[in-house]
C-alpha atoms as a PDB file:
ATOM      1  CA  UNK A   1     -79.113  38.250-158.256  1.00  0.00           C
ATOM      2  CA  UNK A   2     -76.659  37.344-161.070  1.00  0.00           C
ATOM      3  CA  UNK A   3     -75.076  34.204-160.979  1.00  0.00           C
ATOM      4  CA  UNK A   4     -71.144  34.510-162.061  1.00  0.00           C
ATOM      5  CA  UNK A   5     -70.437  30.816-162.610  1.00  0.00           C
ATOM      6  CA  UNK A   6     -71.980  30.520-166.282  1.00  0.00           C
ATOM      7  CA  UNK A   7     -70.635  34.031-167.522  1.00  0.00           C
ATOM      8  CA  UNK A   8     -66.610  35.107-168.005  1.00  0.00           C
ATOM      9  CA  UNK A   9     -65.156  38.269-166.778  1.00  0.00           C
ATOM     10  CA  UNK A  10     -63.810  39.732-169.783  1.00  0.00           C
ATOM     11  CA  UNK A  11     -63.008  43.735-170.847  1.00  0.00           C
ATOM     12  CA  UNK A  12     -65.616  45.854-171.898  1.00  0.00           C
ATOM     13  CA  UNK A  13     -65.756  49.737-172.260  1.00  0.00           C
ATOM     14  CA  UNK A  14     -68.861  51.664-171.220  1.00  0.00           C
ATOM     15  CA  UNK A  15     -70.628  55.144-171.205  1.00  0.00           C
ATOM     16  CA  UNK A  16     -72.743  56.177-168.329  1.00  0.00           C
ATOM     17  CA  UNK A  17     -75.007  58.869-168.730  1.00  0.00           C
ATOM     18  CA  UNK A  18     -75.613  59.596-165.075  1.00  0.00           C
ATOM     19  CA  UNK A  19     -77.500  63.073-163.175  1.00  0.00           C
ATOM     20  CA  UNK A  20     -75.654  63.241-159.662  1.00  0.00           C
ATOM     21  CA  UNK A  21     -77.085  65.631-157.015  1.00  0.00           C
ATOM     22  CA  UNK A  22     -80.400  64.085-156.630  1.00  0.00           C
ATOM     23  CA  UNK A  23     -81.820  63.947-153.100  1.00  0.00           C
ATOM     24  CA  UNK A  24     -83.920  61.001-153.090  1.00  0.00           C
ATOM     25  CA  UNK A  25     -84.899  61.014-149.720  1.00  0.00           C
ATOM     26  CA  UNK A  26     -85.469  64.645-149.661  1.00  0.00           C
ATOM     27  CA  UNK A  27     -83.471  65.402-146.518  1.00  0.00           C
ATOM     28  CA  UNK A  28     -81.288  68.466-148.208  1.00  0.00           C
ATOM     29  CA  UNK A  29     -77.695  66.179-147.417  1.00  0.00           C
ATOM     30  CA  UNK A  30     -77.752  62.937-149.500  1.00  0.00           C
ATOM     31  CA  UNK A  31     -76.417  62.630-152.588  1.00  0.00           C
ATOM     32  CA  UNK A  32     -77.326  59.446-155.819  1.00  0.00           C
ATOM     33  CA  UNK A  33     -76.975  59.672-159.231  1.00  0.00           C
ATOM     34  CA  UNK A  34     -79.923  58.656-161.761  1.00  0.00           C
ATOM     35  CA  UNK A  35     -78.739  56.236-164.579  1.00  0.00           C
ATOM     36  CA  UNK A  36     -81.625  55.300-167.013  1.00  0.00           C
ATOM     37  CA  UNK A  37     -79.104  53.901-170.178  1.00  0.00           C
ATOM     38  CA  UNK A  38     -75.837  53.061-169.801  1.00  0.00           C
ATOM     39  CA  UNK A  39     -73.702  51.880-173.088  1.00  0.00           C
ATOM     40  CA  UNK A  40     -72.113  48.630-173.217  1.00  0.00           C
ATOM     41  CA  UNK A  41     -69.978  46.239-175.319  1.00  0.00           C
ATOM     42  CA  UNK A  42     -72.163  44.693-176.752  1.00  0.00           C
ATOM     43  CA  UNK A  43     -70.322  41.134-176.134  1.00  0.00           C
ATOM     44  CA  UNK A  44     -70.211  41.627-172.502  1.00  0.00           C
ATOM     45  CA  UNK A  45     -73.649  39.303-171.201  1.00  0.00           C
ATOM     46  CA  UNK A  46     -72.034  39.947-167.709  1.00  0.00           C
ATOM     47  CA  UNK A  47     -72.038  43.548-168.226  1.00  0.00           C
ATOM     48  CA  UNK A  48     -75.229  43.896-169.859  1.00  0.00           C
ATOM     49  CA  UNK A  49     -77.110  41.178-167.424  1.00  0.00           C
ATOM     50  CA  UNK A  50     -75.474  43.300-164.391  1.00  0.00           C
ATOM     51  CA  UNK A  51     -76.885  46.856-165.506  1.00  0.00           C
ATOM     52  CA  UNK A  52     -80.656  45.516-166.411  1.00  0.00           C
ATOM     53  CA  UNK A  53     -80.717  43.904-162.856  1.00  0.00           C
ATOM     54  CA  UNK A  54     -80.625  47.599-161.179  1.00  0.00           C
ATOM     55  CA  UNK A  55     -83.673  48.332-163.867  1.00  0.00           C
ATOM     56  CA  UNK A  56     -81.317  50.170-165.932  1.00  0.00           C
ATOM     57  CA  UNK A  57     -81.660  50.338-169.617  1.00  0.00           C
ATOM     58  CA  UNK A  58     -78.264  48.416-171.000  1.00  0.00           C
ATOM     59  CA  UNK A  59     -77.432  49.426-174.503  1.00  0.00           C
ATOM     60  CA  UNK A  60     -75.566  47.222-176.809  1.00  0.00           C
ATOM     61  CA  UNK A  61     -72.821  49.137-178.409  1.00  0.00           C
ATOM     62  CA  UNK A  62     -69.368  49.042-180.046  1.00  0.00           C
ATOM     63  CA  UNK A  63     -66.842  51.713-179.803  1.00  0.00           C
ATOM     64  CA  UNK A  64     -64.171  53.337-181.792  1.00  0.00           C
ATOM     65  CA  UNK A  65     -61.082  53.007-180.740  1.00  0.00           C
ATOM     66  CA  UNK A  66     -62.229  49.897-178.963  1.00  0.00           C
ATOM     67  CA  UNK A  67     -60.758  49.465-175.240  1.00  0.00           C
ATOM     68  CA  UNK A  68     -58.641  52.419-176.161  1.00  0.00           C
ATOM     69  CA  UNK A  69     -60.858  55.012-174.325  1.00  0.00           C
ATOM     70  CA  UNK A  70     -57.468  57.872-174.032  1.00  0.00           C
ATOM     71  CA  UNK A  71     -56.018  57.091-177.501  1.00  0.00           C
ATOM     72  CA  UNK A  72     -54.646  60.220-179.658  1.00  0.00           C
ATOM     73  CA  UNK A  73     -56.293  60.590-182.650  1.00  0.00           C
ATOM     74  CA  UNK A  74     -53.050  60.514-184.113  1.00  0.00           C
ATOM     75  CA  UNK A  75     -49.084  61.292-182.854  1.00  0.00           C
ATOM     76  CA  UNK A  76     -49.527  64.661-183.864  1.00  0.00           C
ATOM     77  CA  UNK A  77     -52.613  65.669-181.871  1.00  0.00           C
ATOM     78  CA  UNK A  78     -53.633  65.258-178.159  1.00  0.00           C
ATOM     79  CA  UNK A  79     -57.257  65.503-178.926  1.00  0.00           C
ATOM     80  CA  UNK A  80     -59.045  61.772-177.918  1.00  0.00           C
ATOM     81  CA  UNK A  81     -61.936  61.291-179.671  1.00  0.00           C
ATOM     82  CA  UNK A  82     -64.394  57.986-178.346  1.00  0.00           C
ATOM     83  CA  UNK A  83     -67.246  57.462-180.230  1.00  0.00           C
ATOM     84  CA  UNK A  84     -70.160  54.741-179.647  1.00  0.00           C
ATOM     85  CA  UNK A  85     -72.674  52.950-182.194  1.00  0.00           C
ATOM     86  CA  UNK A  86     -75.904  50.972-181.440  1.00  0.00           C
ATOM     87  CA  UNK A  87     -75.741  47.506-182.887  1.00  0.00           C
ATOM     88  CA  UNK A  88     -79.384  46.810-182.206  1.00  0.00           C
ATOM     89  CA  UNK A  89     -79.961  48.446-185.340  1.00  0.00           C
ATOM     90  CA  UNK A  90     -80.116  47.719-189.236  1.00  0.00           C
ATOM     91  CA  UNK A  91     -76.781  49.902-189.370  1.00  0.00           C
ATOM     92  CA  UNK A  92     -74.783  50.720-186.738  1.00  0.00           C
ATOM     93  CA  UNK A  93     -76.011  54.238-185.437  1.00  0.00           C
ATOM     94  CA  UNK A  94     -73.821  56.455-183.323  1.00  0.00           C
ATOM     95  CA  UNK A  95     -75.419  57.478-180.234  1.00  0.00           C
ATOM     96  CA  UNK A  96     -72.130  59.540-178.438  1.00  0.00           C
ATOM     97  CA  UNK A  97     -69.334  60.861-179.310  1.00  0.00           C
ATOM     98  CA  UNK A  98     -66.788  62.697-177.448  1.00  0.00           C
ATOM     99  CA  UNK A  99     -63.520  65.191-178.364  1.00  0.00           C
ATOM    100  CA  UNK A 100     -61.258  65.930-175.529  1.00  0.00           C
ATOM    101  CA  UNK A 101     -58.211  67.930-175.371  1.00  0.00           C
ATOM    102  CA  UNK A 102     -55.913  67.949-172.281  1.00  0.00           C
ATOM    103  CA  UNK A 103     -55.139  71.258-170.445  1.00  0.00           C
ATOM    104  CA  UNK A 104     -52.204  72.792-169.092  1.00  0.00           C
ATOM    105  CA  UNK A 105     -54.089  73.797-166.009  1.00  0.00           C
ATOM    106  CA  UNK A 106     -56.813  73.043-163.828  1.00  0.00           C
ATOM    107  CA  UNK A 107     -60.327  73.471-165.445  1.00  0.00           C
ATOM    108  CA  UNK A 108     -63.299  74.759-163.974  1.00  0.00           C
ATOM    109  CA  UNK A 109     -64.202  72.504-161.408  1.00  0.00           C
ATOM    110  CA  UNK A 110     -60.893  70.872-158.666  1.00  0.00           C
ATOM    111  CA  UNK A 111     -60.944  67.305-158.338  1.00  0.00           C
ATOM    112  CA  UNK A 112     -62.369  66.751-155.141  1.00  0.00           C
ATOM    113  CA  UNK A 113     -65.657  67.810-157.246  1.00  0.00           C
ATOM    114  CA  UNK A 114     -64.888  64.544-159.901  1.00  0.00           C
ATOM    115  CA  UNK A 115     -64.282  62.317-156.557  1.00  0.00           C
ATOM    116  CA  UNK A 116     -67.893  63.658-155.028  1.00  0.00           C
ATOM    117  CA  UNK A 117     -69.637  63.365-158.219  1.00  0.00           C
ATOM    118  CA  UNK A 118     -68.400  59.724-159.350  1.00  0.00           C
ATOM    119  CA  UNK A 119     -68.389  58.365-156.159  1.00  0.00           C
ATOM    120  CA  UNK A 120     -72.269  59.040-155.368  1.00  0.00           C
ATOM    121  CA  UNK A 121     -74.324  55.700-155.602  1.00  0.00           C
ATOM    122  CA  UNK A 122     -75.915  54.865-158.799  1.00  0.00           C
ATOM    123  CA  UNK A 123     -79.816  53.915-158.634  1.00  0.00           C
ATOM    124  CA  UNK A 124     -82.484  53.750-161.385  1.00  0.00           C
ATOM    125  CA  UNK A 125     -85.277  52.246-159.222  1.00  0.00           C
ATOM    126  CA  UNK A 126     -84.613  53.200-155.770  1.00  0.00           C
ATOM    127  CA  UNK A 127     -86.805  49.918-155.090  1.00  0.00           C
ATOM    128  CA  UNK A 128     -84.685  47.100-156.615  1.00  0.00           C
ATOM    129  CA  UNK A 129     -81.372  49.101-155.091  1.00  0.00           C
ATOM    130  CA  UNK A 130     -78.032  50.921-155.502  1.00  0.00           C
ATOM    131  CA  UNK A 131     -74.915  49.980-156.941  1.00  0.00           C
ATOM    132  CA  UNK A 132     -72.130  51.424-154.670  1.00  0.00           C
ATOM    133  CA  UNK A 133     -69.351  51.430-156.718  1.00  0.00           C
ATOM    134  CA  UNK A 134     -66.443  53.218-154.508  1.00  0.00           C
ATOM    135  CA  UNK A 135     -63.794  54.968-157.016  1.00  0.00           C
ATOM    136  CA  UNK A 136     -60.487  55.493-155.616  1.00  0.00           C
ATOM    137  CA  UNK A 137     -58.087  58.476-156.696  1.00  0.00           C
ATOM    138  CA  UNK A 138     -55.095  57.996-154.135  1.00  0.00           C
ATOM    139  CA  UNK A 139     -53.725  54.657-155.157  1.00  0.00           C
ATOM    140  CA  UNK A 140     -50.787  54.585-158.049  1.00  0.00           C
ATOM    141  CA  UNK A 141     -53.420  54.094-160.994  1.00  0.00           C
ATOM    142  CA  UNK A 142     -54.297  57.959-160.330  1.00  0.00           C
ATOM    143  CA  UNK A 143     -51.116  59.794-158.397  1.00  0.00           C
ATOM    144  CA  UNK A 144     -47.638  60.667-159.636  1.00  0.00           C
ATOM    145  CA  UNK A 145     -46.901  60.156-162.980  1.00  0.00           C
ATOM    146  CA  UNK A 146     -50.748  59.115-163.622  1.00  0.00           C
ATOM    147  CA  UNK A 147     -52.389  62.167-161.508  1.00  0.00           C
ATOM    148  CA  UNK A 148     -55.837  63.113-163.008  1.00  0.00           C
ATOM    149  CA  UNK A 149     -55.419  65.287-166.411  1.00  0.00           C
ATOM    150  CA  UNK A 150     -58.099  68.176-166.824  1.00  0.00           C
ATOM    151  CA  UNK A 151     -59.599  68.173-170.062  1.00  0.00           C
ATOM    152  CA  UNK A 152     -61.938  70.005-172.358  1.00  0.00           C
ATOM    153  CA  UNK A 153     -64.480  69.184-175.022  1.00  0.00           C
ATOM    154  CA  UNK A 154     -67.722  68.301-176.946  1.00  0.00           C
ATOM    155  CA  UNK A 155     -70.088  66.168-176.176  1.00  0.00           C
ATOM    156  CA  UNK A 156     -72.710  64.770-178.451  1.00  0.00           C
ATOM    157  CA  UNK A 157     -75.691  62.222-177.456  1.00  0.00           C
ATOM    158  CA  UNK A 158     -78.605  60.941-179.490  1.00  0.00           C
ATOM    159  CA  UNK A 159     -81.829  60.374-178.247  1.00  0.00           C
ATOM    160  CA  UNK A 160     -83.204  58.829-176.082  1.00  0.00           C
ATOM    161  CA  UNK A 161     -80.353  58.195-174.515  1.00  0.00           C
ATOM    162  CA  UNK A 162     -80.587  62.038-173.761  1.00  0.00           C
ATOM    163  CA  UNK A 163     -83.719  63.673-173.942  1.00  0.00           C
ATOM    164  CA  UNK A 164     -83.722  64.853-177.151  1.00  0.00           C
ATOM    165  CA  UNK A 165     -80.662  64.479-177.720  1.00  0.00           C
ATOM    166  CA  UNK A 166     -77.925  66.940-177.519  1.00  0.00           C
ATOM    167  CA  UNK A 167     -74.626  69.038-177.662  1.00  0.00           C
ATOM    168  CA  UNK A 168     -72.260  70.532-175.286  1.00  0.00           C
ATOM    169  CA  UNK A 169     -69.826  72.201-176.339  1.00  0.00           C
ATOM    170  CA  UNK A 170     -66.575  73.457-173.541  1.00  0.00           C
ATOM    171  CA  UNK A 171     -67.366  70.629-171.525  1.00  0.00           C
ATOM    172  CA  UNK A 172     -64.491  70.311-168.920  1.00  0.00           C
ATOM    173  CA  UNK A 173     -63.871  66.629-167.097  1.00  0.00           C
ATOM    174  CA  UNK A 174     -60.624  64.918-166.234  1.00  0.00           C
ATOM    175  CA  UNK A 175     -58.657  62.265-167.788  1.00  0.00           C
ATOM    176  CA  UNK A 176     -57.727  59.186-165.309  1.00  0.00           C
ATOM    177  CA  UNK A 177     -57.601  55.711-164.684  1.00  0.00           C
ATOM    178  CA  UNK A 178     -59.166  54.784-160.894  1.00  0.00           C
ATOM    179  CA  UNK A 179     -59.050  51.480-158.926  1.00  0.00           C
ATOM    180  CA  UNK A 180     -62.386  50.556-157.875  1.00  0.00           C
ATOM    181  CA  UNK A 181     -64.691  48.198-155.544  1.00  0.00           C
ATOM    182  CA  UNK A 182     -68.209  47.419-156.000  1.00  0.00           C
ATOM    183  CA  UNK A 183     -71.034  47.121-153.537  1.00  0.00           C
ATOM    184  CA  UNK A 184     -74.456  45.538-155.314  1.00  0.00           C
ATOM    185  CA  UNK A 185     -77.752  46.179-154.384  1.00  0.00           C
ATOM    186  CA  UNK A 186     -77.425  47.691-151.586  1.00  0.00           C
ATOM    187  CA  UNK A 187     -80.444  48.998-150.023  1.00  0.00           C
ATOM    188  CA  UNK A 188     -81.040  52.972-151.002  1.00  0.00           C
ATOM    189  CA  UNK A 189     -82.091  53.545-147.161  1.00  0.00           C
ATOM    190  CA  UNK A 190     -79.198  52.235-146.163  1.00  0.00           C
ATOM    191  CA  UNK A 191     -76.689  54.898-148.068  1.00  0.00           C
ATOM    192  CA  UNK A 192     -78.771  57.727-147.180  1.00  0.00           C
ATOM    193  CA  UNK A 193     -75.826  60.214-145.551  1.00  0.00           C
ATOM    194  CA  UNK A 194     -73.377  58.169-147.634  1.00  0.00           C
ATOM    195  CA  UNK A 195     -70.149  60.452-148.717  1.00  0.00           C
ATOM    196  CA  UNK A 196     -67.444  58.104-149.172  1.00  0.00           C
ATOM    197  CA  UNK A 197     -65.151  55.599-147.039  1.00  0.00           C
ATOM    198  CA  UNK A 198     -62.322  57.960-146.913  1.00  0.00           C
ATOM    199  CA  UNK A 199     -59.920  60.525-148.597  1.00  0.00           C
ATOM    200  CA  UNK A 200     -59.373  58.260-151.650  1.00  0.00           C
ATOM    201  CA  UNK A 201     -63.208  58.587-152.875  1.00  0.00           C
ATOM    202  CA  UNK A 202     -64.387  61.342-150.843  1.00  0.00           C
ATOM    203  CA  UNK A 203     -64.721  65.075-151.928  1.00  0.00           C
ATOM    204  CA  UNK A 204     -66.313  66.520-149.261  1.00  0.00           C
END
């Protein structure tokens, strides 16, 4: 359990290297998503404490831009390039980097697929328990003038972080800012069937 009262809330960008799809249980219908790292400022304590409790491996990091996650590179371009460094290190050593560039039409997979895929609880050790965070895509952060953007890129990560590390290269995603609640350790067994409260975060 993590005590708030001696730590402050503060901002703090993040990259989650997560594997959705994977039946735990084995019963062919629910759906988690394995986290082993996840990349965090390395300034948040809160953020950092609250991803080793799950038995996640947090990973101290600063980014470029810094809490600027959709910046342009520049006023000419609408590529948005975020890159992250290890600072457990002699030198800071990058361990991700991505290179997006918006599209004028939908990529390869609709939204609803995003909204399944992000919305599936997180677990590391199904023992110690899930993190249900519910992302929402129907409230004014992510409709009208601020509807989801499709996007394509590259994606680079060092290893460990992914085995190996690796390269993709035409990686399509989406570009959006989502309100959000979180449910901690929840009890894997009890999410088993779990797909979403509702329209906002469901994609079934």
């Amino acid at each position: 359990m993590l005590d708030l009262k001696d730590h402050s809330l503060i901002q703090y960008q993040s990259v989650h290297i997560s594997y959705p799809f994977v039946d735990i249980f084995g019963d062919g219908y629910s759906s988690f998503q394995y986290q082993e790292y996840i990349l965090l400022t390395s300034t948040s304590t809160i953020g950092l404490a609250g991803t080793a409790a799950y038995g996640t491996i947090p990973v101290p990091a600063v980014f470029n831009p810094d809490l600027q996650a959709y910046k342009y590179v520049h006023s000419h371009s609408h590529d948005i390039i975020v890159e992250a460094f290890a600072v457990n290190t002699t030198f800071p050593t990058r361990i991700a980097k991505t290179r997006f560039s918006p599209l004028e039409e939908e990529g390869r997979w609709p939204l609803a697929f995003y909204k399944n895929a992000t919305n599936q609880p997180a677990f590391t050790n199904p023992a110690i328990g899930c993190d249900n965070q519910i992302l929402f895509y129907n409230t004014t952060l992510s409709t009208g003038t601020n509807e989801p953007v499709h996007i394509k890129g590259d994606i680079g990560i060092a290893a460990p972080y992914f085995l190996g590390g690796a390269k993709f290269k035409n990686v399509y995603g989406i570009k959006v800012d989502v309100a959000f609640i979180e449910n901690n350790m929840v009890p894997c067994q009890d999410l088993k069937g779990y797909h979403g409260t509702g329209p906002g975060d469901s994609g079934a």
